[in-house]
Protein backbone atom coordinates (compact mmCIF):
# COMPACT_ATOMS: atom_id res chain seq x y z
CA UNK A 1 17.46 13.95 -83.28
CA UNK A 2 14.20 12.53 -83.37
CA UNK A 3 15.60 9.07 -85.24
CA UNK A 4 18.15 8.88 -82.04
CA UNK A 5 15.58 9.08 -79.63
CA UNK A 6 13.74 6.25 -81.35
CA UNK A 7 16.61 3.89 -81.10
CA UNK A 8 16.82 4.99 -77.66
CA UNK A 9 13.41 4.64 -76.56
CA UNK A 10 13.06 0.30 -76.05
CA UNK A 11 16.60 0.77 -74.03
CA UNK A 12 14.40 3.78 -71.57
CA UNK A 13 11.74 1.40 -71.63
CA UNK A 14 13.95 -1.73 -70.78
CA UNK A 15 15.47 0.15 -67.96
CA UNK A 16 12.22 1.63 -66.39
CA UNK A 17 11.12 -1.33 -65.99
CA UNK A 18 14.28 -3.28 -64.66
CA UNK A 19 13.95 0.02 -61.94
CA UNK A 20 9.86 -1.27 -61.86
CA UNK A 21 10.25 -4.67 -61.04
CA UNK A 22 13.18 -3.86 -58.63
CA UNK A 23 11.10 -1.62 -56.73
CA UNK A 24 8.33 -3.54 -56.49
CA UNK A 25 10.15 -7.18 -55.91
CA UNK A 26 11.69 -4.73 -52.61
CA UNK A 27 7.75 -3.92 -51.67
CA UNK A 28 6.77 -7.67 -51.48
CA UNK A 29 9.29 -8.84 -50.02
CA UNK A 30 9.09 -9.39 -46.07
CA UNK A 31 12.24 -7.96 -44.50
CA UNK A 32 14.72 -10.61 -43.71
CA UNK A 33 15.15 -11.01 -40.15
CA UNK A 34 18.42 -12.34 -38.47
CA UNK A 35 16.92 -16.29 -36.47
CA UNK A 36 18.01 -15.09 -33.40
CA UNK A 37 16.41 -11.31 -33.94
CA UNK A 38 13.07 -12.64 -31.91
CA UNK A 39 14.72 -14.77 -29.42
CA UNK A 40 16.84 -11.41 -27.91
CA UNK A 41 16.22 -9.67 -24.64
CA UNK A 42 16.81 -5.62 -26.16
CA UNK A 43 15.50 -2.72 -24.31
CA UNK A 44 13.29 -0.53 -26.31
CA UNK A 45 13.55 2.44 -23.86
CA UNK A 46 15.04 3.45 -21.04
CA UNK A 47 14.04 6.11 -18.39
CA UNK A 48 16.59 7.91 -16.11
CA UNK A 49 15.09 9.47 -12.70
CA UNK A 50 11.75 7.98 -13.03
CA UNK A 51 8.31 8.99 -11.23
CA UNK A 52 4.49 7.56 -11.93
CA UNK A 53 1.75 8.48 -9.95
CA UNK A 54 -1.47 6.74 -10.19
CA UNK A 55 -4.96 8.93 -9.02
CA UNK A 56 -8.14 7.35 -7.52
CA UNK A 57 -11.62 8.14 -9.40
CA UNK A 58 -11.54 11.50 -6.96
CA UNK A 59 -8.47 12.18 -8.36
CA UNK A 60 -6.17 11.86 -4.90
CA UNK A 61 -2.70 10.23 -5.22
CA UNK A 62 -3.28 6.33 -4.72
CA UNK A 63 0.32 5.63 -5.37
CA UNK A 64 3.93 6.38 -6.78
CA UNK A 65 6.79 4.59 -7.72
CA UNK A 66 10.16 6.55 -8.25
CA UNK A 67 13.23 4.71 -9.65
CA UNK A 68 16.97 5.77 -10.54
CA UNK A 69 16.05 3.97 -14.04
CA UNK A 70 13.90 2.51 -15.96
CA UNK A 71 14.51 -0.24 -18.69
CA UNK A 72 11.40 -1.39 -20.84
CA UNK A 73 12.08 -4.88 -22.76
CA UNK A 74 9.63 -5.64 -25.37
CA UNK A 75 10.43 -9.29 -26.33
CA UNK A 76 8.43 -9.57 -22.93
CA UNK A 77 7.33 -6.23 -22.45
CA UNK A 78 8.51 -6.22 -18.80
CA UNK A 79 10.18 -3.64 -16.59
CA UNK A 80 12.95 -3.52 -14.58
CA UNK A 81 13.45 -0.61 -12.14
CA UNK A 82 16.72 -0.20 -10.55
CA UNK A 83 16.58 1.23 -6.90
CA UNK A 84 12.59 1.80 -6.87
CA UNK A 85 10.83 3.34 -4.10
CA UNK A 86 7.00 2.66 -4.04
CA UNK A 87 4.76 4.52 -1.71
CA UNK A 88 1.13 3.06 -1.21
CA UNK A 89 -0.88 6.30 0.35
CA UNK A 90 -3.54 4.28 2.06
CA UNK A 91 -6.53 6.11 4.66
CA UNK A 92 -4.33 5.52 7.87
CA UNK A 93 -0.67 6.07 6.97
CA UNK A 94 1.39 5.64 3.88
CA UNK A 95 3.29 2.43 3.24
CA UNK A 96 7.01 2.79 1.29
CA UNK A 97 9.05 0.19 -0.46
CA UNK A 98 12.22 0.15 -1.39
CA UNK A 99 14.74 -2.30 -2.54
CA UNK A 100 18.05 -2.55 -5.08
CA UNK A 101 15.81 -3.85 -8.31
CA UNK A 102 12.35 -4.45 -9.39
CA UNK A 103 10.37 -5.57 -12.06
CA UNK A 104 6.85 -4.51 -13.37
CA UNK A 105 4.56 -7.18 -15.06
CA UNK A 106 3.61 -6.34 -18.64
CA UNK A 107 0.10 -5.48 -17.82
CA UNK A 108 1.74 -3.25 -14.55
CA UNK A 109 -0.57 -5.81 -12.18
CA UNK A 110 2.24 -7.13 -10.16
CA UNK A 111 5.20 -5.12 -9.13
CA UNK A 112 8.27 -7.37 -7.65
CA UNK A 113 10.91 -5.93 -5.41
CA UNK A 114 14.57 -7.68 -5.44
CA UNK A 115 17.58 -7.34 -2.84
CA UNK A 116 17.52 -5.48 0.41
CA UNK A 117 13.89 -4.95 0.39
CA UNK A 118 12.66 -2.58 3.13
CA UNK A 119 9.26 -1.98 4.14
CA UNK A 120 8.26 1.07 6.13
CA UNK A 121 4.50 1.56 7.59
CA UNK A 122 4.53 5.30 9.37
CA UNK A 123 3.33 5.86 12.45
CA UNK A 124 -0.71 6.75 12.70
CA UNK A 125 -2.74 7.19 15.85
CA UNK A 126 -0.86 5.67 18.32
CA UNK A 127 0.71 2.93 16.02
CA UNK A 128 4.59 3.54 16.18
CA UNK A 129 6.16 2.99 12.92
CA UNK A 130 6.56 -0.43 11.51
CA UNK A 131 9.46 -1.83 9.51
CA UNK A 132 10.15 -5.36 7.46
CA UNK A 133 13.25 -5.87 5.64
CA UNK A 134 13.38 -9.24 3.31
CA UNK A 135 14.93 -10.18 -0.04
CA UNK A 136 11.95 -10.61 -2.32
CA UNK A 137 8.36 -9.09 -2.51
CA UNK A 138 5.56 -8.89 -4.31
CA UNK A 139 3.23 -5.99 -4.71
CA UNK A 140 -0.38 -6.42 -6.48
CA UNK A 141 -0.98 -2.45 -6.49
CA UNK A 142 -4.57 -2.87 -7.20
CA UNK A 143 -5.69 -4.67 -4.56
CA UNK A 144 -3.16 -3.06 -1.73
CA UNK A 145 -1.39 -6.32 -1.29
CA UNK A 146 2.13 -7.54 -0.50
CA UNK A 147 3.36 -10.97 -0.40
CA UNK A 148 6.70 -12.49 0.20
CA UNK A 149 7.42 -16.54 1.04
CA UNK A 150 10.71 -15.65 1.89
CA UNK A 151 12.51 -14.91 5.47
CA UNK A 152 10.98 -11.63 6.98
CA UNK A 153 12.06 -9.67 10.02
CA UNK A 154 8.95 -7.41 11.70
CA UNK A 155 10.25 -4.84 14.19
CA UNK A 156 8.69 -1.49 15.76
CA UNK A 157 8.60 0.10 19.31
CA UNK A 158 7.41 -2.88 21.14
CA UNK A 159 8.44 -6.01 19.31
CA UNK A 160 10.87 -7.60 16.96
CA UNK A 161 9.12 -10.97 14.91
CA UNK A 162 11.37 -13.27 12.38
CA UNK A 163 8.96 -14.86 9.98
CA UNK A 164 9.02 -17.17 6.52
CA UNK A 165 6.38 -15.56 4.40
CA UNK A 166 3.95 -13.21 4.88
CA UNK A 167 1.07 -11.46 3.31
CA UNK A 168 0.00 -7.67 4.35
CA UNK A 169 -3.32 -5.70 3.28
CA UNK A 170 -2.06 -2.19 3.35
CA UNK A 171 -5.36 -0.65 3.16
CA UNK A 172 -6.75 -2.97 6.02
CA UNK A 173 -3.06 -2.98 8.04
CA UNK A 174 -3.87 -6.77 8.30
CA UNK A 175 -0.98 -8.82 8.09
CA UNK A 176 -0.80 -12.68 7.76
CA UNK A 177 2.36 -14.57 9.04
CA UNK A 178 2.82 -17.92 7.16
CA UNK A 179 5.81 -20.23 8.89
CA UNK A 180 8.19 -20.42 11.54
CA UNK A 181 6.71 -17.27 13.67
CA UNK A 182 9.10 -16.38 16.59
CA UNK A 183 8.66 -13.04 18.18
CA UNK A 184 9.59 -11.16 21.02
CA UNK A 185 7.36 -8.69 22.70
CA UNK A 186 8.32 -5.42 24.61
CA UNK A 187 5.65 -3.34 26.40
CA UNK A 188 7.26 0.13 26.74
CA UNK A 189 4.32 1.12 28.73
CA UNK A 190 4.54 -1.58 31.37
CA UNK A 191 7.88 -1.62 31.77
CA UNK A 192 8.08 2.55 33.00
CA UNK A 193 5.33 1.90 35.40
CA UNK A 194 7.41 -1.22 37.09
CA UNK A 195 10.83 1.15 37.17
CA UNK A 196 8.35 4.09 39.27
């Protein structure tokens, strides 16, 4: 027995380290990735029913952003939302945006709302509630601001404005309107004291 495992032993020896160099030839080697592997647009994860809320320092609500889903791409590491609703909760009244699609920057600065984009302002003080409907928008969360420089439509209780890009503050309630301003103006006030 002891002569057999002697002729057997280089053959072991052989073969451990056929398995050896095998193993480690697998360890150096980088894996072998397909040309086009980097150059594809995957999602990593994806969120049904989505809702973020983001404190202040006190710890109030600042804002939320709900969505029907959520697709995260890390080629890019973007966002896209589909059907997101953001609500800005600023001192006076709370600001909500909705629209079909959106997209959140990969550092989640710049949030950009696609298709049928409504914006609602609700009524504070004796403000009546204001409403702008457009087709693309940019929120910078941050610093409470909301750009478009496409075709904008303004209305509320007393007037209707049709604008090409504009720029709100929603934490100020200043808004800036850049081209083609026509508006038209209805003084609900007046108007009942000339009928008496």
């Amino acid at each position: 027995m002891g002569e057999r495992l002697t002729n057997f032993f280089p053959l072991l020896l052989m073969v451990a380290l056929a398995a050896l160099t095998y193993w480690l030839d697998r360890v150096v080697q980088s894996p072998v990735v397909a040309p086009n592997a980097l150059l594809r647009h995957d999602p990593d994860y994806i969120v049904d029913k989505l809702l973020a809320t983001r404190m202040d320092v006190n710890g109030r609500i600042k804002n939320t952003l709900h969505a029907v889903k959520l697709v995260h791409y890390p080629d890019d590491d973007t966002t896209e939302l589909a059907s997101p609703r953001f609500i800005s909760y600023a001192k006076s009244a709370p600001v909500t945006i909705t629209s079909k699609k959106g997209l959140v920057s990969s550092n989640g600065e710049n949030v950009t709302f696609q298709d049928a984009v409504r914006v609602v302002r609700a009524p504070y003080g004796e403000k009546s509630e204001l409403v702008m409907n457009t087709e693309y928008l940019l929120v910078l969360p941050d610093d409470n601001i909301a750009k478009t420089d496409h075709a904008v439509t303004i209305t509320d209780a007393n007037m209707v404005v049709n604008a090409v890009g504009m720029e709100m503050n929603s934490e100020t309630r200043i808004m800036l309107l850049n081209a083609r301003v026509k508006g038209v103006y209805y003084d609900a006030k007046r108007a009942g004291k000339a009928g008496q």
